[in-house]
Protein backbone atom coordinates (compact mmCIF):
# COMPACT_ATOMS: atom_id res chain seq x y z
CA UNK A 1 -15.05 -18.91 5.16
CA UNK A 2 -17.20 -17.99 8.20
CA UNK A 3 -20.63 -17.56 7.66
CA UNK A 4 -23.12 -14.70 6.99
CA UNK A 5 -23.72 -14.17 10.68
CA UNK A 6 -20.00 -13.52 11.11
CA UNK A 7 -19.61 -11.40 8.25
CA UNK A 8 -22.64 -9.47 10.01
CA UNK A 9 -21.24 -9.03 13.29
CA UNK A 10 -18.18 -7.48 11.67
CA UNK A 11 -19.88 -4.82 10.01
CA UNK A 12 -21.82 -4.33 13.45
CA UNK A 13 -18.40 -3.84 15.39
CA UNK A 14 -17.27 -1.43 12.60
CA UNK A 15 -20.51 0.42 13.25
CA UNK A 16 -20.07 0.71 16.39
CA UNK A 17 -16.35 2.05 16.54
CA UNK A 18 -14.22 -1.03 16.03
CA UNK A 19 -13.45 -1.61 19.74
CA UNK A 20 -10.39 -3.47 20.51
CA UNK A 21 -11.25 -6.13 23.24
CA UNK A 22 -14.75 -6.55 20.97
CA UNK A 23 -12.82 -6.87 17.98
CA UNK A 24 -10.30 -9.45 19.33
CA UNK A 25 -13.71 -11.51 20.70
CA UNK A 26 -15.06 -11.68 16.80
CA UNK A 27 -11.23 -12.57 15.68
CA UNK A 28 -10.98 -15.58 18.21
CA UNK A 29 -14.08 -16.74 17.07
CA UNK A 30 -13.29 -17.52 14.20
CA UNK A 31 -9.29 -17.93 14.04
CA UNK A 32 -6.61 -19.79 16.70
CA UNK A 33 -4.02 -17.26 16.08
CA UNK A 34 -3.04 -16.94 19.11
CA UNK A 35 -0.06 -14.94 18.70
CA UNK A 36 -1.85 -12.22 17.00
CA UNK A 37 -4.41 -11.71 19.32
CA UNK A 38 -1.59 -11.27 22.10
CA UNK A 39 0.15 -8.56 19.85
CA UNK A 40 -3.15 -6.31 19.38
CA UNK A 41 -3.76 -6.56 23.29
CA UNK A 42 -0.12 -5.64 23.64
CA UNK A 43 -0.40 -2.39 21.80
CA UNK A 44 -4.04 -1.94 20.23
CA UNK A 45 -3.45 1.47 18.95
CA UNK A 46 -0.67 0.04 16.56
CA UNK A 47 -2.68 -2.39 15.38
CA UNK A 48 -5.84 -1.78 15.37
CA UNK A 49 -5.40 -1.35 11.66
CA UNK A 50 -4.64 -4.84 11.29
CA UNK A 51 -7.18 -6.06 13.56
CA UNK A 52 -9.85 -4.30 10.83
CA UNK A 53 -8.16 -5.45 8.17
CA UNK A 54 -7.87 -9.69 9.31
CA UNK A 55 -11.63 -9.58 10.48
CA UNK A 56 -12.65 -7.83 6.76
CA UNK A 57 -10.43 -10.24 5.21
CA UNK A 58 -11.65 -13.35 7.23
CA UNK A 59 -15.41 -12.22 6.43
CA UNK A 60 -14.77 -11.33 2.98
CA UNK A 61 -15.36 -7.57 3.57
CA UNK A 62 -13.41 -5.35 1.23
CA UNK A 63 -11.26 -2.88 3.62
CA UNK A 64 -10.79 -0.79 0.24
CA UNK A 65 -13.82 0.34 -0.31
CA UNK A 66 -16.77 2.32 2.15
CA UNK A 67 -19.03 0.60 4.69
CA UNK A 68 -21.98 1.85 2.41
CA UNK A 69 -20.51 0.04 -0.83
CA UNK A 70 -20.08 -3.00 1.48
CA UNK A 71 -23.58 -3.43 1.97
CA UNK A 72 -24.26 -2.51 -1.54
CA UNK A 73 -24.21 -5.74 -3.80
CA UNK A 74 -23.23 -6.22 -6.71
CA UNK A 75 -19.85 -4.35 -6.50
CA UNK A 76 -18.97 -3.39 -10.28
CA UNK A 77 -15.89 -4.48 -11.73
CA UNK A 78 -12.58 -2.58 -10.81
CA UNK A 79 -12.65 -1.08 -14.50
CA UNK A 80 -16.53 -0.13 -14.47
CA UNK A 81 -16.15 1.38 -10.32
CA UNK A 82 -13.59 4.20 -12.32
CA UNK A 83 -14.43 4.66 -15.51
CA UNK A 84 -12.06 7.98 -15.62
CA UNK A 85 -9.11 5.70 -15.84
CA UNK A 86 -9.97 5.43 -19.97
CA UNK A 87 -10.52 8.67 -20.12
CA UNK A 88 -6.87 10.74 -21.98
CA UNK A 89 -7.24 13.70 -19.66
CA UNK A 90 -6.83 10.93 -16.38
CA UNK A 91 -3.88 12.28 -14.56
CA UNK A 92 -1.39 9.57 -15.19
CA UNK A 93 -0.70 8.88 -11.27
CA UNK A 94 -3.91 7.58 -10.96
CA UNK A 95 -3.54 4.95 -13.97
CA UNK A 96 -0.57 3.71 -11.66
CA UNK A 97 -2.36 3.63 -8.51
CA UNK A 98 -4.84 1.62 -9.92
CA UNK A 99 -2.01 -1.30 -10.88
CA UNK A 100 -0.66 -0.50 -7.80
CA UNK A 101 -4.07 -0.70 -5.83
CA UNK A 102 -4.54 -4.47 -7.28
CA UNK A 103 -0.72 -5.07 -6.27
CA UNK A 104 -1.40 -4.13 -2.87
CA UNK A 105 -4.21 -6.24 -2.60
CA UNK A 106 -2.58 -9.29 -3.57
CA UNK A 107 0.07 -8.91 -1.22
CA UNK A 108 -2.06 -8.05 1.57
CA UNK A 109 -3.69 -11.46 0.86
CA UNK A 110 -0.50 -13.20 0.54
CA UNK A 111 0.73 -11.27 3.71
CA UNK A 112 -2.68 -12.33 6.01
CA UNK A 113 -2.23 -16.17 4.59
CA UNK A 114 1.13 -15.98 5.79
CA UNK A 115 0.44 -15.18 9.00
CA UNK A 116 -1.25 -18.10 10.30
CA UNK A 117 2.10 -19.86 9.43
CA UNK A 118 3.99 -17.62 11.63
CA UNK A 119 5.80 -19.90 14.81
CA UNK A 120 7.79 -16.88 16.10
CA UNK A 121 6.57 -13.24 17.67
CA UNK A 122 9.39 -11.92 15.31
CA UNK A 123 7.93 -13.73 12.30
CA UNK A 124 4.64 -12.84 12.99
CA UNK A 125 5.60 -8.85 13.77
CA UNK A 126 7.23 -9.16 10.22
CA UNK A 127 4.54 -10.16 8.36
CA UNK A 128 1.94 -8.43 10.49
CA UNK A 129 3.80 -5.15 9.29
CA UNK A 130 3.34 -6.25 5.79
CA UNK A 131 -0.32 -7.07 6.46
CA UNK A 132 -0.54 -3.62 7.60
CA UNK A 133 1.49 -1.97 5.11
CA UNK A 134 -0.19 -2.73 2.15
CA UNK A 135 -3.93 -2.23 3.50
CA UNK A 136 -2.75 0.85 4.45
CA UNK A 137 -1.41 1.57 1.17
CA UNK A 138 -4.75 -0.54 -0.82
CA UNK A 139 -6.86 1.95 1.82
CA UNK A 140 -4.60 5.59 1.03
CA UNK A 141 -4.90 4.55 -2.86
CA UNK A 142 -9.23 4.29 -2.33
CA UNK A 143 -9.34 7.24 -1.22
CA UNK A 144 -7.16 8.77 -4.07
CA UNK A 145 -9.33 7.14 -6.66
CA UNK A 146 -12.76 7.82 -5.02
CA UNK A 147 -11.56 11.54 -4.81
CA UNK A 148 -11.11 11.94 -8.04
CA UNK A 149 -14.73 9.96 -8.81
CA UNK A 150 -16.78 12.31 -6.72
CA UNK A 151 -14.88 15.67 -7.72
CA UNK A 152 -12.46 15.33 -11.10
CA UNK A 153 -9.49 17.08 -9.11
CA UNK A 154 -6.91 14.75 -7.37
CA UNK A 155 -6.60 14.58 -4.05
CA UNK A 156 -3.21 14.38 -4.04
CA UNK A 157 -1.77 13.22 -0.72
CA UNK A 158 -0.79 9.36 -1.98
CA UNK A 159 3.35 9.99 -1.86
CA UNK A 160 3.21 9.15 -5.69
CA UNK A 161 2.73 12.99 -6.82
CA UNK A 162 5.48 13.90 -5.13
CA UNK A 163 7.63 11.24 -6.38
CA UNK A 164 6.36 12.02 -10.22
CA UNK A 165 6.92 15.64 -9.56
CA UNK A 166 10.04 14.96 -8.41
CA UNK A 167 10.86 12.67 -11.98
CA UNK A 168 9.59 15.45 -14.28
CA UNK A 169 11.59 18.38 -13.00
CA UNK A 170 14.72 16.66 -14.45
CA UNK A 171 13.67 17.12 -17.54
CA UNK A 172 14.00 20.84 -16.91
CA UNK A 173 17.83 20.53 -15.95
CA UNK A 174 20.96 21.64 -18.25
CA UNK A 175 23.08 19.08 -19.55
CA UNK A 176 25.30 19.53 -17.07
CA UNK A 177 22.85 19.46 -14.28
CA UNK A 178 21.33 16.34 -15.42
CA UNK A 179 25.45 14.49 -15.05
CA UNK A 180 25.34 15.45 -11.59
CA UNK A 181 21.95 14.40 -10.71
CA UNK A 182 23.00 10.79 -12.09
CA UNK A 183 25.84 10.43 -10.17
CA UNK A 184 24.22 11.67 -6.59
CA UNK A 185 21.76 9.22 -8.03
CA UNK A 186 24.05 6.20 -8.87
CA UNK A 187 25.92 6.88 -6.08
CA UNK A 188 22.29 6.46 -3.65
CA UNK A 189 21.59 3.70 -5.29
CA UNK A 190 24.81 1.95 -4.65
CA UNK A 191 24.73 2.76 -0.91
CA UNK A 192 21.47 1.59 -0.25
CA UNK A 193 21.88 -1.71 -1.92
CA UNK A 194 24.44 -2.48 0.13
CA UNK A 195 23.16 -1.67 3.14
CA UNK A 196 20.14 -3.52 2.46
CA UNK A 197 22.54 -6.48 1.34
CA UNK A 198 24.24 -6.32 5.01
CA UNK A 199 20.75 -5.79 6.73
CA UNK A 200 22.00 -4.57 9.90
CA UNK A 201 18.92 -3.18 10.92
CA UNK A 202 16.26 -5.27 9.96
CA UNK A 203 13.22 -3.37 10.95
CA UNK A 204 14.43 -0.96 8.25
CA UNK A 205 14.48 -2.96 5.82
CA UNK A 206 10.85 -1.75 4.12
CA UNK A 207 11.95 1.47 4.65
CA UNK A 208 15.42 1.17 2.79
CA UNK A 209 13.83 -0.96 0.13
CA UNK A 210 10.89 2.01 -0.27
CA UNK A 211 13.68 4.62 -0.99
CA UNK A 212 15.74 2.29 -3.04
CA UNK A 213 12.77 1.96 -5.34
CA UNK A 214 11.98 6.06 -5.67
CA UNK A 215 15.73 6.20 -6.10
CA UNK A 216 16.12 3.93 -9.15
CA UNK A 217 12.80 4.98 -10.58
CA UNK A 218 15.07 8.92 -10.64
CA UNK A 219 17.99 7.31 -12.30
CA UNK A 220 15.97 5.50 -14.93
CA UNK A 221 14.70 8.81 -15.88
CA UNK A 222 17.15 10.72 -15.42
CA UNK A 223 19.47 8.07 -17.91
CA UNK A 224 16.41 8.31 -20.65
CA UNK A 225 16.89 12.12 -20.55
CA UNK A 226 20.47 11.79 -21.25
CA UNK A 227 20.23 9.01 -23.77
CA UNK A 228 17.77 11.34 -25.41
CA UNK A 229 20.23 14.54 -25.54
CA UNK A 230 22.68 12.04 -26.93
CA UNK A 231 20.79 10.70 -29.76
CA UNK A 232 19.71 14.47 -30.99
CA UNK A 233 23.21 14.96 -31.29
């Protein structure tokens, strides 16, 4: 783990506006990644992102939470930081962006261990797009949960309130409504399993998986809805 200095001269760079060719500087001080470093100077407004995110990670700088709470030690416990998520009136999207915040953590982690593994620019594009992916997602979540800290109101824009939305208005369809939305539903699910199975396009892959997962998540509901009608019966 780099020292204190390091850690210090991070914070400075974010300060000052995260600059790219300063940025890349701090990261080859302190990393022989070499490939990395040639794919933010390739295209630094792509990942400039990741470039934050590595140098945080490197210095032990949490890119979830603000440069104020950063300087702020002690940082509570996750539980303690949002204490709404005991309370019965928390909307329930935020209880699963917290387990999903953690997730996201963990594999951004993994993803950034990974990548000083990487012996290919393919490899290390792949896993530099997970890197990215989930502190994008660990950052999007924050600012969902800090939202709701500061005002009691979500915010809203995380793509889960859309997909719950989406979930509960089944439960307002007719019986024979809810037949047809299973088997648009089964029949989405198929395809995209096996197109994800061929994985003819591999830099869709995330994507594909993404819409898989919002697809089954329908289906399961939809099927408890049924099951439900057919037990009443």
């Amino acid at each position: 783990m780099p020292n204190g200095r390091i850690a210090e001269d991070v914070r400075k760079w974010l300060r000052a506006g995260a600059g790219i060719n300063a940025g890349l500087r701090l990261f080859s001080s302190i990393s022989a990644n070499r490939h990395f470093v040639r794919m933010v100077a390739a295209n630094p407004s792509k990942y400039r992102p990741m470039l934050i995110a590595k140098l945080c990670t490197l210095t032990g700088i949490d890119p979830g939470i603000t440069e104020e709470e950063q300087q702020t030690p002690p940082r509570p416990k996750f539980r303690e930081q949002y204490p709404f998520l005991r309370e019965t009136g928390c909307p329930p999207e935020l209880k699963i962006l917290a387990a999903d915040k953690l997730t996201a953590w963990e594999n951004y982690t993994r993803a950034h261990t990974a990548l000083f593994d990487c012996t290919s620019p393919e490899e290390c594009y792949t896993t530099a797009r997970k890197v990215l992916d989930n502190y994008l997602e660990n950052r999007q979540i924050f600012e969902e949960l800090d939202h709701y800290l500061r005002h009691r109101t979500p915010l809203g824009v995380h793509p889960i309130f859309e997909r719950l939305r989406k979930i509960r208005a089944f439960r307002k369809l007719s019986i024979p409504e809810l037949f047809k939305a299973q088997k648009r539903l089964q029949y989405r699910v198929w395809w995209l399993r096996k197109v994800i199975e061929k994985n003819d396009k591999p830099h869709l892959r995330g994507n594909r998986e993404e819409l898989l997962a919002e697809y089954e998540a329908q289906l399961l509901e939809v099927d408890k809805i049924i099951a439900a009608y057919a037990r009443k019966k």
